[in-house]
N, C-alpha and C. Protein backbone atom coordinates (compact mmCIF):
# COMPACT_ATOMS: atom_id res chain seq x y z
N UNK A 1 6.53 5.20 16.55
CA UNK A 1 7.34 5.80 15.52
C UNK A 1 8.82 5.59 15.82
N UNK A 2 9.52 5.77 17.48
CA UNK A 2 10.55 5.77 17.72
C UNK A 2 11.39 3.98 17.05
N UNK A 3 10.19 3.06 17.21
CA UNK A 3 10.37 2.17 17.34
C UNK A 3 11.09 1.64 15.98
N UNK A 4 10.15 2.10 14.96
CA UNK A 4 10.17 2.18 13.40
C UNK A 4 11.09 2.80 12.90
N UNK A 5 11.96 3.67 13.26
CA UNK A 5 13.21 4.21 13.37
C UNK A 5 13.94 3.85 13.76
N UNK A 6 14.29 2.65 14.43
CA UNK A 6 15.44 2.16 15.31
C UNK A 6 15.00 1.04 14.36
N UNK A 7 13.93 0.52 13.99
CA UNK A 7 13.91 -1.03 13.33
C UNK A 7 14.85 -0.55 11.87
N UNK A 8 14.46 0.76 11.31
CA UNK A 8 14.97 0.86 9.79
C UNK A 8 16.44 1.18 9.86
N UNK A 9 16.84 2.05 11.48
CA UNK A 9 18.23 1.85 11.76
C UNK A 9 19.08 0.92 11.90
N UNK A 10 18.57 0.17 11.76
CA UNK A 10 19.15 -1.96 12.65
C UNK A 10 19.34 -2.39 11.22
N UNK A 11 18.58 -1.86 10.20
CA UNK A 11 18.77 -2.81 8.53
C UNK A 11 17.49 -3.05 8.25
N UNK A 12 16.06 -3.17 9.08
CA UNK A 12 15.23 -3.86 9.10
C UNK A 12 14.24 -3.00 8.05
N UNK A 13 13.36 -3.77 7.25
CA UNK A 13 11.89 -3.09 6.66
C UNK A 13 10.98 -2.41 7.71
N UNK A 14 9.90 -1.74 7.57
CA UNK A 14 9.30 -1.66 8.04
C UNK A 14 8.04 -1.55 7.14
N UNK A 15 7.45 -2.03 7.14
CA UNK A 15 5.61 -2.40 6.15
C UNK A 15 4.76 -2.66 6.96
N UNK A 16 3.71 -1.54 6.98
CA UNK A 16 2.81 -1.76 7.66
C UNK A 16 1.73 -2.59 6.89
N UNK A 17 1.02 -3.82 8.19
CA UNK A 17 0.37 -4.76 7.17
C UNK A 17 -0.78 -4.03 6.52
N UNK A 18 -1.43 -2.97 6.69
CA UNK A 18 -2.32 -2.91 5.52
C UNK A 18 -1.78 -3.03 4.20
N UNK A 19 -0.24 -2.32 4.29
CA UNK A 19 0.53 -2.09 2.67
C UNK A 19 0.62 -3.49 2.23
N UNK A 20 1.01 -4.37 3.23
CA UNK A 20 1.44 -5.73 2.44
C UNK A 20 0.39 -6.15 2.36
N UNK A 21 -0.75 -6.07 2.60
CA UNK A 21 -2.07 -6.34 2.10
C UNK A 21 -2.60 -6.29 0.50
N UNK A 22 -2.53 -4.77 0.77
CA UNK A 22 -2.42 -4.15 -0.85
C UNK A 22 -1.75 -4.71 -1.76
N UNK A 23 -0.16 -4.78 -1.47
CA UNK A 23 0.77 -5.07 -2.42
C UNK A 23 0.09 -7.05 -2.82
N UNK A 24 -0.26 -7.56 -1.67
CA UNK A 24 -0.77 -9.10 -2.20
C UNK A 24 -1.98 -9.07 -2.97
N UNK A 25 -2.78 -8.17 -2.60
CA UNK A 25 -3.77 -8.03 -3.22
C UNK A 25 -3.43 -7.30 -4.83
N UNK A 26 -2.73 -6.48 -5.26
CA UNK A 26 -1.86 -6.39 -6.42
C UNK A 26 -1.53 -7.30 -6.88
N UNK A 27 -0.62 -8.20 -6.77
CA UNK A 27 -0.13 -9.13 -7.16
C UNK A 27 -0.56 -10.67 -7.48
N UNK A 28 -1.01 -10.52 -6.71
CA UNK A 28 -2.13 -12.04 -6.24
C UNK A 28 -2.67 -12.70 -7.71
N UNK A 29 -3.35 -11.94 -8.66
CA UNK A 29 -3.29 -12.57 -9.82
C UNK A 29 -2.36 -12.95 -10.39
N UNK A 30 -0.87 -12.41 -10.52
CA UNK A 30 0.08 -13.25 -11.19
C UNK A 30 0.69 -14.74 -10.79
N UNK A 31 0.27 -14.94 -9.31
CA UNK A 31 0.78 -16.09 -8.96
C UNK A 31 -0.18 -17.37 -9.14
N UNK A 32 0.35 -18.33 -9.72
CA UNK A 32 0.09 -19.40 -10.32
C UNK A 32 -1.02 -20.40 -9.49
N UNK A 33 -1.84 -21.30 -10.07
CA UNK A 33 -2.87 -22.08 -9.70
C UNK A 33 -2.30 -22.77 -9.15
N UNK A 34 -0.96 -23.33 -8.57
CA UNK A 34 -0.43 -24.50 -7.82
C UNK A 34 -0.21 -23.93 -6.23
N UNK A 35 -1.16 -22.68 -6.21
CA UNK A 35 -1.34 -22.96 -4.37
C UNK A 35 -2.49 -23.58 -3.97
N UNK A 36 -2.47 -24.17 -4.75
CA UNK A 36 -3.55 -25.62 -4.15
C UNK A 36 -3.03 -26.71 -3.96
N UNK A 37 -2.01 -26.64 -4.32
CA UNK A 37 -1.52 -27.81 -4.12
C UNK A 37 -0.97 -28.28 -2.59
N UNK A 38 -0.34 -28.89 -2.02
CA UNK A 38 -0.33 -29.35 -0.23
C UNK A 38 0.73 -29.07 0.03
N UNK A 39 0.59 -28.28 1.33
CA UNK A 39 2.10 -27.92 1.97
C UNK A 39 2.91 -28.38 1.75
N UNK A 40 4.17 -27.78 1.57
CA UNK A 40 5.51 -28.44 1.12
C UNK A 40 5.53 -28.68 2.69
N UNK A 41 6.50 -29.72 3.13
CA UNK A 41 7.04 -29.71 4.08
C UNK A 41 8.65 -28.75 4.27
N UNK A 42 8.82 -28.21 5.98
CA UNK A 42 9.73 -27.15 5.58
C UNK A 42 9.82 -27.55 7.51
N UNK A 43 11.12 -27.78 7.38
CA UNK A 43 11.48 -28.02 9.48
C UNK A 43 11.09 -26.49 10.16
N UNK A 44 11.03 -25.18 9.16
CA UNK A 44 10.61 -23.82 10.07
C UNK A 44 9.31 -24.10 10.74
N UNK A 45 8.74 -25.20 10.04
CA UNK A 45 7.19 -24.99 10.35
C UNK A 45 7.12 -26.45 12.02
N UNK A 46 8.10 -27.11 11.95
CA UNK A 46 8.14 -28.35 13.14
C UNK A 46 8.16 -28.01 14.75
N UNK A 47 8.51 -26.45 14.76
CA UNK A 47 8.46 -25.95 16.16
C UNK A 47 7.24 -25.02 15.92
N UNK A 48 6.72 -24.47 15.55
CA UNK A 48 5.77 -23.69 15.68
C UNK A 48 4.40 -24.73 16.07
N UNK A 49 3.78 -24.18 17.47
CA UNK A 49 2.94 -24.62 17.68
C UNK A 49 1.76 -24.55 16.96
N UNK A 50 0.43 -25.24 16.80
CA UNK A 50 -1.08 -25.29 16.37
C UNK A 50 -1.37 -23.66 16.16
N UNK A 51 -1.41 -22.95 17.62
CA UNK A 51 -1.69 -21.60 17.60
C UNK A 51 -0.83 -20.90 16.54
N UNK A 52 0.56 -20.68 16.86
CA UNK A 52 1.53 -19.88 16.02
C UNK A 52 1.46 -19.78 14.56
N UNK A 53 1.18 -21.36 14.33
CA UNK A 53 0.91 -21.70 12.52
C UNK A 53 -0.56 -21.19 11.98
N UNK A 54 -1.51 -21.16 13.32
CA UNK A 54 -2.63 -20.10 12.84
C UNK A 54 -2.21 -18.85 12.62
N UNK A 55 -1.53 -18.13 13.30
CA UNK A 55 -1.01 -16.86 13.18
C UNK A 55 0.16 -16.60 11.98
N UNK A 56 0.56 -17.70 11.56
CA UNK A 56 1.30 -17.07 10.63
C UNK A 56 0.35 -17.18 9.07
N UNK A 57 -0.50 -17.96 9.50
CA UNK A 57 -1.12 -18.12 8.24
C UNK A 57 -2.29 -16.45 8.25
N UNK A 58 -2.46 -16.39 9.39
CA UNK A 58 -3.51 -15.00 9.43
C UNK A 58 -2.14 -13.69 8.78
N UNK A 59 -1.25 -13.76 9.35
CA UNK A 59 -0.17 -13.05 9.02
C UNK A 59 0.18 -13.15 7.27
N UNK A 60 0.04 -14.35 6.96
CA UNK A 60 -0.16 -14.62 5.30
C UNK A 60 -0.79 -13.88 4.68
N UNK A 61 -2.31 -13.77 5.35
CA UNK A 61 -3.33 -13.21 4.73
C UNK A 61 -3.28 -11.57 4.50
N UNK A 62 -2.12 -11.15 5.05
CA UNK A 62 -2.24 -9.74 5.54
C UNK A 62 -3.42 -9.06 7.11
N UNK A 63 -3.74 -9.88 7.54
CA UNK A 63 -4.40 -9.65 8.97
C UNK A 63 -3.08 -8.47 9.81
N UNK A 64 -3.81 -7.88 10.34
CA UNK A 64 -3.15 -7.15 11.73
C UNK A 64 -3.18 -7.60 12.86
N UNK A 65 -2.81 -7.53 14.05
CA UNK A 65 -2.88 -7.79 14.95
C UNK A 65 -4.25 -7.60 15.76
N UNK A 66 -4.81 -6.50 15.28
CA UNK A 66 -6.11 -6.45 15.88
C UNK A 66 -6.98 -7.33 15.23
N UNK A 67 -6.81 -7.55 13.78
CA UNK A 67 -7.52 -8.52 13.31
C UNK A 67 -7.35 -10.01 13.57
N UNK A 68 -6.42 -10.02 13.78
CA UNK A 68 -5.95 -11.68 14.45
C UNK A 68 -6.72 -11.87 15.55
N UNK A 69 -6.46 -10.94 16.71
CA UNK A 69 -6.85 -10.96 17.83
C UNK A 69 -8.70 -11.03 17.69
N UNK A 70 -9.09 -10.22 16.88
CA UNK A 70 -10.70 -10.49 16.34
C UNK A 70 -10.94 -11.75 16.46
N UNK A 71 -10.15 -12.27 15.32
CA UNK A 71 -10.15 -13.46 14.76
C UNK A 71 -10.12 -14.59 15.47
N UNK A 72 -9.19 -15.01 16.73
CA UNK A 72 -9.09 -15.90 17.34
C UNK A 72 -9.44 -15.34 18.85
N UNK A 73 -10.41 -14.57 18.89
CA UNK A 73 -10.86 -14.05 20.25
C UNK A 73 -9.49 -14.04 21.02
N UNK A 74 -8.33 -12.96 20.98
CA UNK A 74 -7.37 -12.64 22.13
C UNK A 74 -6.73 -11.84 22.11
N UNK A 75 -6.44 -10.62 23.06
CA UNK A 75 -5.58 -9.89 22.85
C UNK A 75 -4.93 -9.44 22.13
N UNK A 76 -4.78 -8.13 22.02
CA UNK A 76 -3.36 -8.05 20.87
C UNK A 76 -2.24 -7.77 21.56
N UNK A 77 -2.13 -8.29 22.84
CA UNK A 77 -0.69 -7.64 23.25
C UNK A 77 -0.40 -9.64 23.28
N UNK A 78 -1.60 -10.26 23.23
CA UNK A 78 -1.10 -12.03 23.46
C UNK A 78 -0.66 -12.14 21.26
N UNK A 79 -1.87 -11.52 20.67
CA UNK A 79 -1.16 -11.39 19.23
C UNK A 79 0.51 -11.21 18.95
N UNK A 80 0.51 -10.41 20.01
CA UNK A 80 1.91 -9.38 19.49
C UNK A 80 3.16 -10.64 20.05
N UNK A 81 2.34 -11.41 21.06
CA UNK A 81 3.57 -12.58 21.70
C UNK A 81 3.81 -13.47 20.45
N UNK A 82 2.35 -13.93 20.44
CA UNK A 82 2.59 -14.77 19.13
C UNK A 82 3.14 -14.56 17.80
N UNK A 83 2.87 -13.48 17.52
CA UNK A 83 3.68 -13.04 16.42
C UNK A 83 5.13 -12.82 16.39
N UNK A 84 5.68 -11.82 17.66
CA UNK A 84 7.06 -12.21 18.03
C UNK A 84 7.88 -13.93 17.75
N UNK A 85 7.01 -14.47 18.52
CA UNK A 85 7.35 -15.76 18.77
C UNK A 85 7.33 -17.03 17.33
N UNK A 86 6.28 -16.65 16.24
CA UNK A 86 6.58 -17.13 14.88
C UNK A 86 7.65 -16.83 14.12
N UNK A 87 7.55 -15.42 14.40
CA UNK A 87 8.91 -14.25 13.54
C UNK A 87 10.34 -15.04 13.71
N UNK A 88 10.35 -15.56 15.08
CA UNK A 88 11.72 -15.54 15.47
C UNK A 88 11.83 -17.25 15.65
N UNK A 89 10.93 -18.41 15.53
CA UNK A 89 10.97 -19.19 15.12
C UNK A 89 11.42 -19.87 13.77
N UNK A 90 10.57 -19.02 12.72
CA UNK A 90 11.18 -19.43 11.36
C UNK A 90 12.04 -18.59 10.69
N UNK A 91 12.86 -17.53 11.84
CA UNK A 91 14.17 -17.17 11.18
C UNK A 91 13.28 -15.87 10.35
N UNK A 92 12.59 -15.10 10.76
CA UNK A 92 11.98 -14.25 9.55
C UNK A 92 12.15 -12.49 10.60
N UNK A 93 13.19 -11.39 9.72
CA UNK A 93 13.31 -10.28 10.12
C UNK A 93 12.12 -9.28 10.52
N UNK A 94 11.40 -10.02 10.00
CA UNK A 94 10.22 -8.95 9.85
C UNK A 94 8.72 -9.64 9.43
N UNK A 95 7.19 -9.43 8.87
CA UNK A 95 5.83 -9.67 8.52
C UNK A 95 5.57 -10.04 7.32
N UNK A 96 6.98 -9.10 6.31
CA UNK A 96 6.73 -9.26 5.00
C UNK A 96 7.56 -11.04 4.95
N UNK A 97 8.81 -10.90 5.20
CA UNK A 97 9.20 -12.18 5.39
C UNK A 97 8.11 -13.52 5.95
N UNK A 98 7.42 -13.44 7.09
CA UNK A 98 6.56 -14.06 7.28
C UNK A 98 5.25 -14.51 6.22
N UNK A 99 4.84 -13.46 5.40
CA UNK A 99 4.28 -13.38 4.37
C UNK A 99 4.69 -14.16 2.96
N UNK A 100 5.92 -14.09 3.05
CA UNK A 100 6.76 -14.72 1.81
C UNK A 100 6.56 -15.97 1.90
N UNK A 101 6.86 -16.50 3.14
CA UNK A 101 7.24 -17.89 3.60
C UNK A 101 5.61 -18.60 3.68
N UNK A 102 4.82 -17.80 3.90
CA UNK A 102 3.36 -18.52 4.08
C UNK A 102 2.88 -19.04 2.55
N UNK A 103 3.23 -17.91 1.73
CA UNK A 103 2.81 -17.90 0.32
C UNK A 103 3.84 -19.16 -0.60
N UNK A 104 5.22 -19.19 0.06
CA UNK A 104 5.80 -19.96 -0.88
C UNK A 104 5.92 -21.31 -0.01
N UNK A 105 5.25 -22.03 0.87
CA UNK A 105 4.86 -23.33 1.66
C UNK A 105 3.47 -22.89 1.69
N UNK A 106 2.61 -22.89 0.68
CA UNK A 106 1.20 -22.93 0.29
C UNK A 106 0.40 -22.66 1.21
N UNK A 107 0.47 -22.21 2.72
CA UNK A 107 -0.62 -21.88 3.88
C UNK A 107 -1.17 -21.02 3.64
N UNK A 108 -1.09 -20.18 2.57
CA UNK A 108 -2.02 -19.29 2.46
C UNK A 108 -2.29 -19.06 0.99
N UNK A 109 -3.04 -18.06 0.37
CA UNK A 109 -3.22 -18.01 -1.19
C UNK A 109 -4.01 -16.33 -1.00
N UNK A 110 -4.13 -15.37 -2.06
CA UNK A 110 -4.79 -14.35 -1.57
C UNK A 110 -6.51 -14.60 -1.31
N UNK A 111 -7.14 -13.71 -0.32
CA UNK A 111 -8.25 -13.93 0.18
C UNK A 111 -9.28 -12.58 -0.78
């Protein structure tokens, strides 16, 4: 909680991913049939390793950290590296940002 208070003190959002779950899952019908179409190319995505670009795409999906960690059999304190480590790769303040960026370079679509 302390943490979430000092993040909303700094400027930052705070959304917990079930909400941004919801809110994609809301929305998800209005956005258009052309996320089928093939990754745009985008240089945020040229440093992120194999692993990381899995994680941001699980992060797309609205996954948690425990669900990631489900997901790719590991930790969530090794989740929480990786996720740090995407966040601050492609320049993104926060999950929802991460979310934005998955949805608008086609890696993800709602599930």
């Amino acid at each position: 909680m302390l943490a979430g208070i000092r993040a909303v003190a700094a400027g930052n959002a705070v959304i917990a991913p079930a909400l941004t779950r919801r809110l994609l899952d809301e929305f998800a019908d209005q956005l258009g049939d052309d996320l089928c179409v093939p990754v745009r190319e985008d240089s945020r995505l040229d440093s992120l390793t194999r692993r990381e670009r899995e994680i941001l795409v699980a992060i797309g999906q609205g996954l948690t950290n425990g669900e990631i960690a489900q997901r790719f059999t590991l930790s969530q304190s090794t989740v929480k590296t990786h996720v740090g480590r995407v966040l601050a790769k492609i320049g993104a303040r926060d999950r929802v940002q991460a979310v934005i960026l998955a949805y608008d370079l086609r890696l993800t679509r709602p599930i």
